[in-house]
Each structure stands twice: as structure tokens, then as C-alpha cells.
Protein backbone atom coordinates (compact mmCIF):
# COMPACT_ATOMS: atom_id res chain seq x y z
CA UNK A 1 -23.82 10.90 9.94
CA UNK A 2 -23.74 9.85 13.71
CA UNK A 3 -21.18 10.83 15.52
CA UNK A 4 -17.79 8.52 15.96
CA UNK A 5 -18.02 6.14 18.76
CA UNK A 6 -14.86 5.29 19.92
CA UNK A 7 -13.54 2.01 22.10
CA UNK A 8 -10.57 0.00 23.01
CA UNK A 9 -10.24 -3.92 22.77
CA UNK A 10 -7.85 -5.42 25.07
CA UNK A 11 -7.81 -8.98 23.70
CA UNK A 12 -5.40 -12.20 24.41
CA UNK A 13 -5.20 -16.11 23.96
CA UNK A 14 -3.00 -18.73 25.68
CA UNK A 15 -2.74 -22.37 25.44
CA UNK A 16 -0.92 -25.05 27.60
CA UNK A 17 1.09 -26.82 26.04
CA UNK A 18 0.82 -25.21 22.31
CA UNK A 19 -0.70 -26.86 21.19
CA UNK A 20 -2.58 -27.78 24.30
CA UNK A 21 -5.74 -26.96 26.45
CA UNK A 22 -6.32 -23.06 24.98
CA UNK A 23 -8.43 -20.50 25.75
CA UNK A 24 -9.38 -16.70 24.82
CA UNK A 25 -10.12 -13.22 26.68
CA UNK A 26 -11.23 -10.02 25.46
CA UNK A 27 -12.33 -6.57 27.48
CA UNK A 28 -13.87 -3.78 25.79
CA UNK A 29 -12.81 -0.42 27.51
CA UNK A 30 -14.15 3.32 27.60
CA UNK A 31 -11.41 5.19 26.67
CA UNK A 32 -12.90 8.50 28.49
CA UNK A 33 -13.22 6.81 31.59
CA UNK A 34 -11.13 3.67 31.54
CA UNK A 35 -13.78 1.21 32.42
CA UNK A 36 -14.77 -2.17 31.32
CA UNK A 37 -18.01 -2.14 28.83
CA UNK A 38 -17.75 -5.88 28.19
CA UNK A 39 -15.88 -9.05 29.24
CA UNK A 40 -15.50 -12.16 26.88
CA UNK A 41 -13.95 -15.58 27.28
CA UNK A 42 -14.48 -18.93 26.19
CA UNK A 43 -12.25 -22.17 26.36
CA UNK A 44 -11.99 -23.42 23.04
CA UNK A 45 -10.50 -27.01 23.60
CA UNK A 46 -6.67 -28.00 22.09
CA UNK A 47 -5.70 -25.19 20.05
CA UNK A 48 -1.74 -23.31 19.53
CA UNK A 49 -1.09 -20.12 21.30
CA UNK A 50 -1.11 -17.86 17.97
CA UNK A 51 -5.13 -19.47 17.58
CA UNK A 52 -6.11 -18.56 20.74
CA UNK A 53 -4.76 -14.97 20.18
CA UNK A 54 -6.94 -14.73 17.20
CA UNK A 55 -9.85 -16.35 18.71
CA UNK A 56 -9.72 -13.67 21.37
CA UNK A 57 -9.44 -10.87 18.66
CA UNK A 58 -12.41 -11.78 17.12
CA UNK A 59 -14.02 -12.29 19.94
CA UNK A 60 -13.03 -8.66 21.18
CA UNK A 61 -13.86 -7.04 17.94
CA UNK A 62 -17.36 -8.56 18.18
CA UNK A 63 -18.76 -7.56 21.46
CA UNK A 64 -17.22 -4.21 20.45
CA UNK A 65 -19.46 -4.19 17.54
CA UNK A 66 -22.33 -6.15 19.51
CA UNK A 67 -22.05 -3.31 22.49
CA UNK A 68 -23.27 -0.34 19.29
CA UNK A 69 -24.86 -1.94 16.89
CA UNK A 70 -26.62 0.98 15.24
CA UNK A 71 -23.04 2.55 15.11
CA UNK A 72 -22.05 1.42 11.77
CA UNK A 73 -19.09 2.90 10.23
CA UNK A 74 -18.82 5.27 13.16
CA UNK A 75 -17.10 3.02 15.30
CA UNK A 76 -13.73 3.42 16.12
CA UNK A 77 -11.91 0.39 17.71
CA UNK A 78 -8.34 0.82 19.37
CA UNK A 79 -7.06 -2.93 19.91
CA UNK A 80 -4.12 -3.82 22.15
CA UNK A 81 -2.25 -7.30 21.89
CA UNK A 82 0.61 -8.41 23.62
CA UNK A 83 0.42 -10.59 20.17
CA UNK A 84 3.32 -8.78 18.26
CA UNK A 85 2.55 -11.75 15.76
CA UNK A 86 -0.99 -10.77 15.47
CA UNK A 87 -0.69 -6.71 15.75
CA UNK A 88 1.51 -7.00 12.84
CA UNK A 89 -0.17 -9.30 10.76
CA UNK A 90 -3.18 -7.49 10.79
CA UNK A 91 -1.87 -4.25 10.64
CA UNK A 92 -0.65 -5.65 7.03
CA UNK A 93 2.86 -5.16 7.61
CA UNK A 94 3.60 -8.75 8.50
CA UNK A 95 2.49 -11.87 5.32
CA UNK A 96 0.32 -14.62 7.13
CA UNK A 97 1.52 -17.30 5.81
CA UNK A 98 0.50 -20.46 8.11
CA UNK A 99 -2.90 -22.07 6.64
CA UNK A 100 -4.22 -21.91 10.42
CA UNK A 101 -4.07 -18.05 10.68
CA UNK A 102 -5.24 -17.74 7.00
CA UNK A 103 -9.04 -17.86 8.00
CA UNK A 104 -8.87 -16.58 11.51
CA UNK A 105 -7.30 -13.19 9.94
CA UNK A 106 -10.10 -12.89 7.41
CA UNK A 107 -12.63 -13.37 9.81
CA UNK A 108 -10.92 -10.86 12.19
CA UNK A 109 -11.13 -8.66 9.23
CA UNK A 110 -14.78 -8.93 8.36
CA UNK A 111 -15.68 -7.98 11.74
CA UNK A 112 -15.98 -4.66 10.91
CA UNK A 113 -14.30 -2.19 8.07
CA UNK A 114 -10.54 -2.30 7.83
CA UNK A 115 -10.44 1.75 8.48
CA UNK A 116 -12.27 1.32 11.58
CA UNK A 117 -9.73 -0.63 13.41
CA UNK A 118 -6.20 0.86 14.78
CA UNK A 119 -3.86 -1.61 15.95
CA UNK A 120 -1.36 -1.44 19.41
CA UNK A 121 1.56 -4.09 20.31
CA UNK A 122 1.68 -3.50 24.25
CA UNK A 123 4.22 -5.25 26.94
CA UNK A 124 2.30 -8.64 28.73
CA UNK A 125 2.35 -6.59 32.16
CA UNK A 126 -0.20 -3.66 30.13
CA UNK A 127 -2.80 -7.02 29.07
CA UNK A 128 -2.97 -8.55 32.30
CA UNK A 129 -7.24 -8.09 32.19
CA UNK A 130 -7.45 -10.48 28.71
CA UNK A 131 -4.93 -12.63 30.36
CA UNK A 132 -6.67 -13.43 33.31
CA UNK A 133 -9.56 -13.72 31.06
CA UNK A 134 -7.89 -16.00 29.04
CA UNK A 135 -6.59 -18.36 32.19
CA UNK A 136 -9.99 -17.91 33.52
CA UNK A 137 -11.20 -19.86 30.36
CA UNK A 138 -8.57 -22.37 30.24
CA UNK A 139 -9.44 -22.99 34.21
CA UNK A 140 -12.99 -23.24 33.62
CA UNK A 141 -12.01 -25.78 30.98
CA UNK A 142 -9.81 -27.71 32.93
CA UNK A 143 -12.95 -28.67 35.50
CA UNK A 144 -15.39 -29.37 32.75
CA UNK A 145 -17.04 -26.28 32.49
CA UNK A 146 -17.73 -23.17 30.27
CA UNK A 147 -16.48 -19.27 31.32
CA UNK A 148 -19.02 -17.05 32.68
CA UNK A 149 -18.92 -13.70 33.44
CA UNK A 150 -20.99 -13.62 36.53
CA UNK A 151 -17.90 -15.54 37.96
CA UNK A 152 -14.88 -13.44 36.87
CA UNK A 153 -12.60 -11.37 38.93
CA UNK A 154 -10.22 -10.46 35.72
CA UNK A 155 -10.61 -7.06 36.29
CA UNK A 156 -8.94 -6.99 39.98
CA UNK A 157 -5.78 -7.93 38.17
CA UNK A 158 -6.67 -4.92 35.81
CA UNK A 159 -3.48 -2.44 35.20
CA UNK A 160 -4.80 1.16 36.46
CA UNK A 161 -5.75 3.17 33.52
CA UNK A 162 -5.54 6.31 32.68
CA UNK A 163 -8.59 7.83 30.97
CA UNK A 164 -7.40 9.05 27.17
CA UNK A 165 -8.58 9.47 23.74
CA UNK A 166 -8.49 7.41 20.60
CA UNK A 167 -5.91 9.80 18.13
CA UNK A 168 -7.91 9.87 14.75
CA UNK A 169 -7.91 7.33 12.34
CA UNK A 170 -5.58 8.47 9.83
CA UNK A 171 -3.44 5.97 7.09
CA UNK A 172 -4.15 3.02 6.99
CA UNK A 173 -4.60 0.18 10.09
CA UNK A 174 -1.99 -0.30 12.18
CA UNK A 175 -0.66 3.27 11.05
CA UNK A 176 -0.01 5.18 14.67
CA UNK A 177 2.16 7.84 12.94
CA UNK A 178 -0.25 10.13 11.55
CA UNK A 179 -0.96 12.98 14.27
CA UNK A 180 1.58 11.81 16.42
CA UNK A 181 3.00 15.26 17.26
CA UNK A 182 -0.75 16.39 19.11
CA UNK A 183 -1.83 13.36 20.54
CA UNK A 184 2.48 13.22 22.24
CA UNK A 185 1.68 16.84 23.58
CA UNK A 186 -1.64 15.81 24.96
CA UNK A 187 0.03 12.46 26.68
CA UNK A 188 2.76 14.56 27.55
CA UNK A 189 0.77 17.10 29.66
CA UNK A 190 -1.03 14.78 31.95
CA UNK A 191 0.73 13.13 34.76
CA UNK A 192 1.76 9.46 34.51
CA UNK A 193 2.08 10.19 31.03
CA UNK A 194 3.93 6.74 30.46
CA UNK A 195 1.24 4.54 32.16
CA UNK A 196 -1.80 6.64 29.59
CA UNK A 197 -4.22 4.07 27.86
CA UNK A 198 -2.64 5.03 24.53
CA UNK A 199 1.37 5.82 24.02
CA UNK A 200 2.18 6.72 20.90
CA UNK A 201 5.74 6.30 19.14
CA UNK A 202 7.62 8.90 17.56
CA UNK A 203 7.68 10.18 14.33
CA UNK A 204 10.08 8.72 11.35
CA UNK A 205 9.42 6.37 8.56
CA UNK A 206 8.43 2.74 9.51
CA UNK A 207 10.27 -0.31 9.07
CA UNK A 208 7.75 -2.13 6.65
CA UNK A 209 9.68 -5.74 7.09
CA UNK A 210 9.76 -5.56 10.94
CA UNK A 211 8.71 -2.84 12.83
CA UNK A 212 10.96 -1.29 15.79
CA UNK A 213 9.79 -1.72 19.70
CA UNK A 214 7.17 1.09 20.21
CA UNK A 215 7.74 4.09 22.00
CA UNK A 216 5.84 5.58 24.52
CA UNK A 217 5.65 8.80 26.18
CA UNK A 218 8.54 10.03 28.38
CA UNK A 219 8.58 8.60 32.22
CA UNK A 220 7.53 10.80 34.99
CA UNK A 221 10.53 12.85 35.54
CA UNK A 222 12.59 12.12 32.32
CA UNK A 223 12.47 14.87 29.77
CA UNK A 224 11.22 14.52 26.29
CA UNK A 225 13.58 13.48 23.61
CA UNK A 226 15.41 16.75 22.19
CA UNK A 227 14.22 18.71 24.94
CA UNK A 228 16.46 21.31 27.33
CA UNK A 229 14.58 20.72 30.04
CA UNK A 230 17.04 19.93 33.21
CA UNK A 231 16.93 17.25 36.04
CA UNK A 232 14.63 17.81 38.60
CA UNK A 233 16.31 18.28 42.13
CA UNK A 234 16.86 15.32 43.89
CA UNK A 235 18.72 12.06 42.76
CA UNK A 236 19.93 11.98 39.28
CA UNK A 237 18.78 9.96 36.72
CA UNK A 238 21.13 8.08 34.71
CA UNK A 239 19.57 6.57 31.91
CA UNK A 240 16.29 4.96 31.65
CA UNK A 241 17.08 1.98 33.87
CA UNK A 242 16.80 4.49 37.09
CA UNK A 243 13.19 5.44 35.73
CA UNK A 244 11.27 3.45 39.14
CA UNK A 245 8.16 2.98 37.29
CA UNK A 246 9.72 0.93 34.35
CA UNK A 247 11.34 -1.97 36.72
CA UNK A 248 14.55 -4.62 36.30
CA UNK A 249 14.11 -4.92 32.34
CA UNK A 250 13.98 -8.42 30.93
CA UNK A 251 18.07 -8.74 30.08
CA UNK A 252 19.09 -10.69 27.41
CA UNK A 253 22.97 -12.20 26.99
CA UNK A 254 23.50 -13.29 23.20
CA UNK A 255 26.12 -15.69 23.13
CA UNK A 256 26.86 -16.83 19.65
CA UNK A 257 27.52 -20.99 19.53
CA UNK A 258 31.73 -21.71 19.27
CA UNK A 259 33.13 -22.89 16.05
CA UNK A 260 32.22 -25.90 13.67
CA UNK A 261 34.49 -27.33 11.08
CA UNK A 262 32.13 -24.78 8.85
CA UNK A 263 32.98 -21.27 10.56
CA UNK A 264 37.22 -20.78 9.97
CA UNK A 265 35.88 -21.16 5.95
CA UNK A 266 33.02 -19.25 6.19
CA UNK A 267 30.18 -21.56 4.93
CA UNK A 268 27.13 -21.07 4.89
CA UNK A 269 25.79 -22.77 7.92
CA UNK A 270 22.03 -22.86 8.93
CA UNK A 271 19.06 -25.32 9.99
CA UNK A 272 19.12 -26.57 6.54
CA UNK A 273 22.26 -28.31 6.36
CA UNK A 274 24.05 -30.80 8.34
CA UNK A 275 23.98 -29.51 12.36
CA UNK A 276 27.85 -30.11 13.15
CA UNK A 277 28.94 -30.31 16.38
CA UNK A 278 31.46 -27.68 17.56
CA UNK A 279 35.17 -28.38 17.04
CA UNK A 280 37.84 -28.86 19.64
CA UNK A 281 38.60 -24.69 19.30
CA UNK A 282 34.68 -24.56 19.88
CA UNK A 283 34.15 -26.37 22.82
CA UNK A 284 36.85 -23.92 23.94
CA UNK A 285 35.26 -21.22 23.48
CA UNK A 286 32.65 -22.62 25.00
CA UNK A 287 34.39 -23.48 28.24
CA UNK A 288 35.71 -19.85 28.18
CA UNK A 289 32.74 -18.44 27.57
CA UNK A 290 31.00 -20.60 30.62
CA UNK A 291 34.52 -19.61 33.22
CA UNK A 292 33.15 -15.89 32.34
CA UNK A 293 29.33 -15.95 33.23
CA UNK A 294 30.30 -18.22 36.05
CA UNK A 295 32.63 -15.45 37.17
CA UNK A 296 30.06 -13.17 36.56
CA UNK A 297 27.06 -14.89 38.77
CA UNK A 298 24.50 -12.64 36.58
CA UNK A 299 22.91 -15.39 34.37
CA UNK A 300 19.62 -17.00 35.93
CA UNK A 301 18.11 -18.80 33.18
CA UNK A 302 19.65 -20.45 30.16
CA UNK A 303 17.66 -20.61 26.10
CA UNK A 304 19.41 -22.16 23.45
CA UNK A 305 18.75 -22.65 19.44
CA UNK A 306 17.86 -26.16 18.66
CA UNK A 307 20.70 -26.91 16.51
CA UNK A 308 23.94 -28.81 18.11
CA UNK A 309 26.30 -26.29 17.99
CA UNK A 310 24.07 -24.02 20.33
CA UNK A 311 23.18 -26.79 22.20
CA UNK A 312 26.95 -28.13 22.91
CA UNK A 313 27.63 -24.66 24.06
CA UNK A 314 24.87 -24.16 25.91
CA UNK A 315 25.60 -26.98 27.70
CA UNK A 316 29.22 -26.21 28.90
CA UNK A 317 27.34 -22.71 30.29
CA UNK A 318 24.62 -24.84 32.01
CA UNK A 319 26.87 -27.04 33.56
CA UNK A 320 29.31 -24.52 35.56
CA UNK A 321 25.89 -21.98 36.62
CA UNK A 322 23.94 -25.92 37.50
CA UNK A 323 20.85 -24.57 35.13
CA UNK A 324 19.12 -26.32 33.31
CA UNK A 325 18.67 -25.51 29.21
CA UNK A 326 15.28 -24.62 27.62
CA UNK A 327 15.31 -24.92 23.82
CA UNK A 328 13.29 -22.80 21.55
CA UNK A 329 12.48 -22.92 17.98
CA UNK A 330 12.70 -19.31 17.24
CA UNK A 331 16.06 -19.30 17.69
CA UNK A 332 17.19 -21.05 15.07
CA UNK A 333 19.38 -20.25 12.51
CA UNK A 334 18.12 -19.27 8.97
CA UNK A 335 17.42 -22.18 6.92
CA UNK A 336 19.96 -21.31 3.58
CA UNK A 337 18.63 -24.30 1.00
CA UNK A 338 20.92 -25.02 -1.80
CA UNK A 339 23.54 -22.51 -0.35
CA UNK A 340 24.28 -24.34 2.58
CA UNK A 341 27.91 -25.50 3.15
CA UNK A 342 29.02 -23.12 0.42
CA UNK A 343 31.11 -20.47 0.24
CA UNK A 344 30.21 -17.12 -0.17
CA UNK A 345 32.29 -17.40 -3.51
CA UNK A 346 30.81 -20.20 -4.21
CA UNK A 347 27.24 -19.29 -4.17
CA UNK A 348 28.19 -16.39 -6.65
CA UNK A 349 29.61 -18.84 -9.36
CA UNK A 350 26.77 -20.89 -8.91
CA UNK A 351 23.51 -18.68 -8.09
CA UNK A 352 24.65 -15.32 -8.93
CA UNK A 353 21.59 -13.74 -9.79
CA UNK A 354 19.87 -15.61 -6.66
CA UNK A 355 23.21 -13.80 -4.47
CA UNK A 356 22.37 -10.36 -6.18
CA UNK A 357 18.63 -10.30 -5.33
CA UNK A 358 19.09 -11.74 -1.92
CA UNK A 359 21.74 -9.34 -0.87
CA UNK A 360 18.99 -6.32 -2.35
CA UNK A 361 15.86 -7.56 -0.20
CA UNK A 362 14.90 -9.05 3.03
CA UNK A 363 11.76 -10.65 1.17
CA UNK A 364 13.98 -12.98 -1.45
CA UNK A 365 14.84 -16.21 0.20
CA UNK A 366 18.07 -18.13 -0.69
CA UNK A 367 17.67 -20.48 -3.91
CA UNK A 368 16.09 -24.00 -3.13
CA UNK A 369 13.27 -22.88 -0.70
CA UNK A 370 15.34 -21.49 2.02
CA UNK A 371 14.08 -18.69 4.47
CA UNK A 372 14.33 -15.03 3.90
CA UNK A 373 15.67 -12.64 6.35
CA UNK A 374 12.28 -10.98 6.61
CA UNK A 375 10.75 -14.69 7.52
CA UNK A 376 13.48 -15.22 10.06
CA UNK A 377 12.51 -11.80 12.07
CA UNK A 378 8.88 -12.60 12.24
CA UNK A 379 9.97 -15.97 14.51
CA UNK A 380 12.91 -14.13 16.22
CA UNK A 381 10.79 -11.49 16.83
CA UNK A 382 8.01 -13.80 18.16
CA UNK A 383 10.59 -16.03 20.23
CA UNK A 384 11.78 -12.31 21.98
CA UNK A 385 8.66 -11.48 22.87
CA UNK A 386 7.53 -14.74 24.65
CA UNK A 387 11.00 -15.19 26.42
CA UNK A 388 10.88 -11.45 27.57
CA UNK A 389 7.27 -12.10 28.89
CA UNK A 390 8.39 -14.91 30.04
CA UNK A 391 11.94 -13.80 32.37
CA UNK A 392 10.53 -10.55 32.81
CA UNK A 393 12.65 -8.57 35.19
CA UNK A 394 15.57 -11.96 34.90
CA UNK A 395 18.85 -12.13 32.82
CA UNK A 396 18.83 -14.74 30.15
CA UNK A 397 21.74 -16.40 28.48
CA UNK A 398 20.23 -17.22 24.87
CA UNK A 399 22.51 -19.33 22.70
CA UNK A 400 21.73 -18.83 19.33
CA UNK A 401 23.26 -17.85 15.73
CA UNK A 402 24.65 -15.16 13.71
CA UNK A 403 21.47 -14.03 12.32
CA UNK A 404 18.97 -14.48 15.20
CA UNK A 405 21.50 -12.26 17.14
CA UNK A 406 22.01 -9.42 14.37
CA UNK A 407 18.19 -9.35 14.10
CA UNK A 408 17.14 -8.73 17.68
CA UNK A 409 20.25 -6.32 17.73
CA UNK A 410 18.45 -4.53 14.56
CA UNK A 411 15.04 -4.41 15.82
CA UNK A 412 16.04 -2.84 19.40
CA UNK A 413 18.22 -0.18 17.30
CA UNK A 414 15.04 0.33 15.18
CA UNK A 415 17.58 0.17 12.01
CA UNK A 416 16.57 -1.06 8.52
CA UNK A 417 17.11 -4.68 7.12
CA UNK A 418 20.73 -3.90 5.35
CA UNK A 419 22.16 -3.45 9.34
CA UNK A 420 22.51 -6.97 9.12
CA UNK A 421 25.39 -6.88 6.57
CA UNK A 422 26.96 -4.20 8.49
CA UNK A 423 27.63 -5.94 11.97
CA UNK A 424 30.65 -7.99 12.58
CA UNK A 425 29.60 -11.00 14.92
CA UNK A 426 32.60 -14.01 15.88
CA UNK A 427 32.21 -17.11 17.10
CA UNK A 428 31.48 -17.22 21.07
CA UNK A 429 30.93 -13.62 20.91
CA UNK A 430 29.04 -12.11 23.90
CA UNK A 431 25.78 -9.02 22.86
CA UNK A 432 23.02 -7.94 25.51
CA UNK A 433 20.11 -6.13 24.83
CA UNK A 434 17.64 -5.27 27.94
CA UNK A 435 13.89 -4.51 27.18
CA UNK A 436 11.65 -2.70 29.55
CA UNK A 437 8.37 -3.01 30.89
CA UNK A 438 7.09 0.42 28.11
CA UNK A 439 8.17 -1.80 25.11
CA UNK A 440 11.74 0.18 24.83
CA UNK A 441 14.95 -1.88 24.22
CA UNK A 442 18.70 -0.95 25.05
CA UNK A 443 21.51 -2.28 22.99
CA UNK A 444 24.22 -2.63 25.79
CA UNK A 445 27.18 -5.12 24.44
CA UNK A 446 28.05 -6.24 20.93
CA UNK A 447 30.40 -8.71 19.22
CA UNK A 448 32.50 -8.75 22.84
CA UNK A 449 35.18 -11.30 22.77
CA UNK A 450 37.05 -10.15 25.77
CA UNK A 451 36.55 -13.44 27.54
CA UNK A 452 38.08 -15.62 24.68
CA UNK A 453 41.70 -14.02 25.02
């Protein structure tokens, strides 16, 4: 048997306008010595974002392949998305359920044996050599033309890398606990051990509905978790927001919408019912809530939840800070079907066995085709990631619902599915969570309603 070969893919897709004019990147990288094998890019005409990120997968995966063909089963391919959508998806811990991704995820499989390939969610800043790939493409495009390599300068805007190893591939895809312990120590020892090709998260069983922000190796400076070591001299560190080499994280505000006829009787409220506008105690709350952030001056940009409740409040907010309001999809509420503008009471008379198996899994949906939790953190989680790729280093003000809030709240606490049953969360209520540059997310505020008395 030949010896492994081993190889990372850096891959990405973007398209403007999604759909719009799309393209794909993908760099194949020497993990000994950190240097570009192969560079790949194509425009691929009006395509969504999530296409292009597969496109570019493939597309990776194949030159990888193309670069040793006699290799065989001895290749070893490390790939690193800033796709969360697409890492977990084909890690198999994520269902791909839109008919577009369907075929593109089989044909990303094909490429080569399922036990071959390890997959890595990393930060946009970490991917900025398929990015510029991928813009490359969509430029080239743009004037009529086709990519070509002779022509690039992608890997100028190349993050410095560390030469590594690829950790064996243990478990199945997409499984980066196995061996964890050595390849931390190894990280751990080197300098810049938080900038290395490959962190690795800790230990401890994985969420298999939605997995937690990974973790990398500690920061220059910082000790490792559970460890005695002390400060070094100089200026303390308080927390990981001192850490210089992790930045201003990407802060978002959570401000739940005010109230609706619905919320003082506790009905079940979501995109599949009616939309009502907030009542007089909700616009408020809304004016209170948009006297405190203009009191506060922190809030620079403004993202609210389709629906008119978020929107109304939204707007009050917008209006006192003069921003304007982007809307996004993913922060919808859940869509409850034949529960919605029931009671909790009510939907036990009615659907009890529906109630019971809902309330024991985040896969069961509500009864009538609604969506299930699990379904509603795959978009929440994919909203997150483009808005904190998007305001990296800015505070946001999202505007959004009871469940898109408890969820990002859940994933940056890395706790299981049932958390959301076990938060209280009030109408105009103020949470922040800030995520940083290494993937890392810090729950700062929850369910504050200091600003409503």
C-alpha cells in the first residue's frame, strides 16, 4: 500500500445578487509547507450563493485528486469552508433537503471515498485565497471572459499559514474529535498556535442537530482551558476580547419584536400565521427600546426578520440612530402550521400526540407541515454566519423572534436542543452575543428588560 498523501482544499463560491452573476474558487495546499499546489476558478453564469459553494467544492476536491492520480485511496483531503451550510451537510450531520444541493452533494461525494475526506467550518477572514478566487471568477465574468490562472493574484490576499499536519482520519467525515488530545498538544507547542492551518476543538460529545462554533487552540499568551498556568508579566488579560490577534468581534444585539394582540395570551405566533402588527403596548416598547440604543450610540447597522412585528420595531430603532433596515430571511420566526394562533392548551386538546413528540425532538415539526426546530437552526445558523461575515468587527441590532434568538443563544453556549425550553425571553427583550475572528462566540446579555421600566 502507498503511503498516505495528505492535502488541504480551501474552497468557496459567491454570487451577486443570489441568485445572481456566481462564481467558484478552490486552492489546494501542502500542509507541510503551507503552499499552494493548485488554483481553480471558473464563473459559472446566474447561480445562488449555496451553488457556487458547492461548485467550488467539487471543483477543489478534483484538482486534489487530479494533482495524485496514482494515489488512490491514499489520499487524504482536509477541506475548509467558510460554508457552515456545506461543512455540515457533507459532514452528514446536517439533511440536504433543497432539490438544488441534492445532486451537487452527490457529486461532491463521488469525488473520491467518503473516509478520505475530513471536513473544517473556518471564519471568512481564514478563506480569503478561495474568495478572491471566487471574485476573480465573477470579475472575469463580468467583462466577458473566462478565469485563468496565469492572471491571478489570489494568493497575495492569502492568510499566512502555518505549516501543520493533517490529524488522522478517524470516525467518520466531518468527525474532528477523534485524537484531539495529540494533535491540541502538538498545536499547542508551536508558536501562533491559534493562526495553525488546522485548530482543532475540544473534546465532548457533539451536538448531532447543530453543531457548536469550533474551537481552536488557545491565543498566544492565554493559557489552555483548565490549566494553572499564570499571566505573563505585562498587561493583564481580561477575557478573550483583550487577545490582539482575535480583533473587535462581530457583536450582535438581539432585540425581540414588542407585543401583538397574540403575545399577553401566549399564541402560537410564527411565519405561518397571520403577521400582526404590534399593539399600542408594542410600539412602546419599541420606542423604549429605540430611546435606549439611541442613548447608547453603540448600534451601527440595523437586520430585521421579515415579518411586521420585527419590522415595525425595527423601524422605531432605525428612525432615532437615522439607519437604514436590511431584512433577512433567516430570521424569521418558525413557521408553526396548524398550531398557529393557538394556545399552548389548546394544541394539547387538539394535537396531543403531535405536542408530545414535538416537545421530545428537534427533528418533529409541528402538525400541518410546519418547521422543526432542527430546520429553523440550519437557516439561523446560515443567516449568523453571513451577517457576521458580513459586519465583521461592527455591532448589529438584529430584530427577530423568540426562537431565532434562543437558537443563536444555544449554539454560542454549545448547549443541546432542550435549552430552548429552558430560556425565558419577553417581548422587547434585549440579548448580545459577540463572535470572534477564531470561530468562538460569547454570550454577553440575555432576556434584559431594564430599558422597558
Amino acid at each position: 500500500m502507498s503511503a498516505a498523501r495528505q492535502v488541504v482544499v480551501e474552497a468557496d463560491g459567491g454570487s451577486r445578487g443570489n441568485p445572481g452573476p456566481a462564481g467558484y474558487g478552490a486552492v489546494v495546499i501542502d500542509p507541510a509547507t503551507g503552499e499552494p499546489l493548485a488554483e481553480t476558478a471558473e464563473y459559472i453564469g446566474v447561480a445562488t450563493n449555496n451553488v457556487a459553494e458547492y461548485r467550488g467544492l467539487i471543483a477543489g476536491l478534483t484538482a486534489a485528486k487530479a494533482l495524485f492520480p496514482d494515489a488512490g485511496d491514499a489520499l487524504r483531503v482536509h477541506v475548509r469552508m467558510d460554508s457552515k451550510l456545506v461543512v455540515e451537510q457533507m459532514s452528514g450531520r446536517w439533511k440536504i433537503k433543497h432539490p438544488d444541493m441534492k445532486p451537487l452533494a452527490a457529486r461532491a461525494a463521488a469525488v473520491l471515498p467518503p473516509s478520505s475526506v475530513t471536513y473544517e467550518w473556518i471564519p471568512r477572514a481564514q478563506n480569503k485565497h478561495a474568495d478572491r478566487l471566487a471574485n476573480e471568477a465573477m470579475d472575469a465574468g463580468r467583462d466577458g471572459r473566462q478565469w485563468e490562472a496565469s492572471a491571478s493574484t489570489a494568493v497575495l490576499d492569502a492568510p499566512a499559514r502555518t505549516p501543520s499536519t493533517l490529524p488522522p482520519v478517524q470516525g467518520p467525515p466531518g468527525d474532528q474529535v477523534a485524537g484531539a488530545a495529540k494533535a491540541r498538544a502538538a498545536l499547542a507547542a508551536a508558536r501562533g498556535a491559534a493562526d495553525t492551518l488546522f485548530p482543532v476543538p475540544e473534546p465532548g460529545v457533539p451536538d448531532t442537530t447543530v453543531p457548536a462554533a469550533p474551537v481552536s487552540a488557545p491565543a498566544p499568551g492565554q493559557p489552555a482551558a483548565g490549566s494553572s498556568q499564570q499571566q505573563p508579566s505585562g498587561d493583564p488579560q481580561t477575557g478573550w476580547g483583550s487577545a490582539p490577534d482575535l480583533g473587535a468581534p462581530a457583536t450582535l444585539v438581539l432585540l425581540r419584536h414588542g407585543e401583538t394582540a397574540l403575545t399577553p395570551e401566549k399564541r402560537f405566533s410564527g411565519s405561518g400565521g397571520t403577521d400582526p402588527e404590534l399593539s399600542a403596548t408594542g410600539r412602546g416598547q419599541a420606542e423604549r427600546a429605540a430611546g435606549h440604543f439611541a442613548a447608547l450610540g453603540t448600534v451601527q447597522e440595523i437586520v430585521s426578520s421579515p415579518l411586521r412585528r420585527c419590522r415595525e420595531t425595527a423601524a422605531a430603532v432605525a428612525g432615532r440612530l437615522g439607519l437604514d433596515v436590511r431584512i433577512d430571511e433567516g430570521l424569521r420566526e418558525t413557521d408553526f402550521g396548524a398550531w398557529e394562533g393557538l394556545t399552548f392548551g389548546e394544541v394539547r386538546e387538539r394535537y396531543a400526540d403531535d405536542l408530545t413528540a414535538w416537545l421530545a425532538s428537534p427533528d418533529t415539526a409541528p402538525t400541518g407541515g410546519g418547521e422543526s426546530f432542527a430546520e429553523v437552526a440550519e437557516r439561523v445558523a446560515d443567516a449568523r454566519d453571513r451577517i457576521v461575515a458580513r459586519y465583521a468587527g461592527r455591532t448589529v441590532l438584529l430584530v427577530t423572534h423568540v426562537t431565532p434568538i434562543k437558537t443563536l443563544v444555544r449554539l454560542a453556549l454549545g448547549a443541546p436542543p432542550e435549552a430552548l425550553f429552558r430560556m425565558e425571553l419577553s417581548a422587547a427583550s434585549i440579548s448580545t452575543v459577540a463572535y470572534y475572528a477564531d470561530g468562538n462566540a460569547s454570550v454577553r446579555l440575555l432576556n434584559d428588560t431594564s430599558h422597558l421600566r
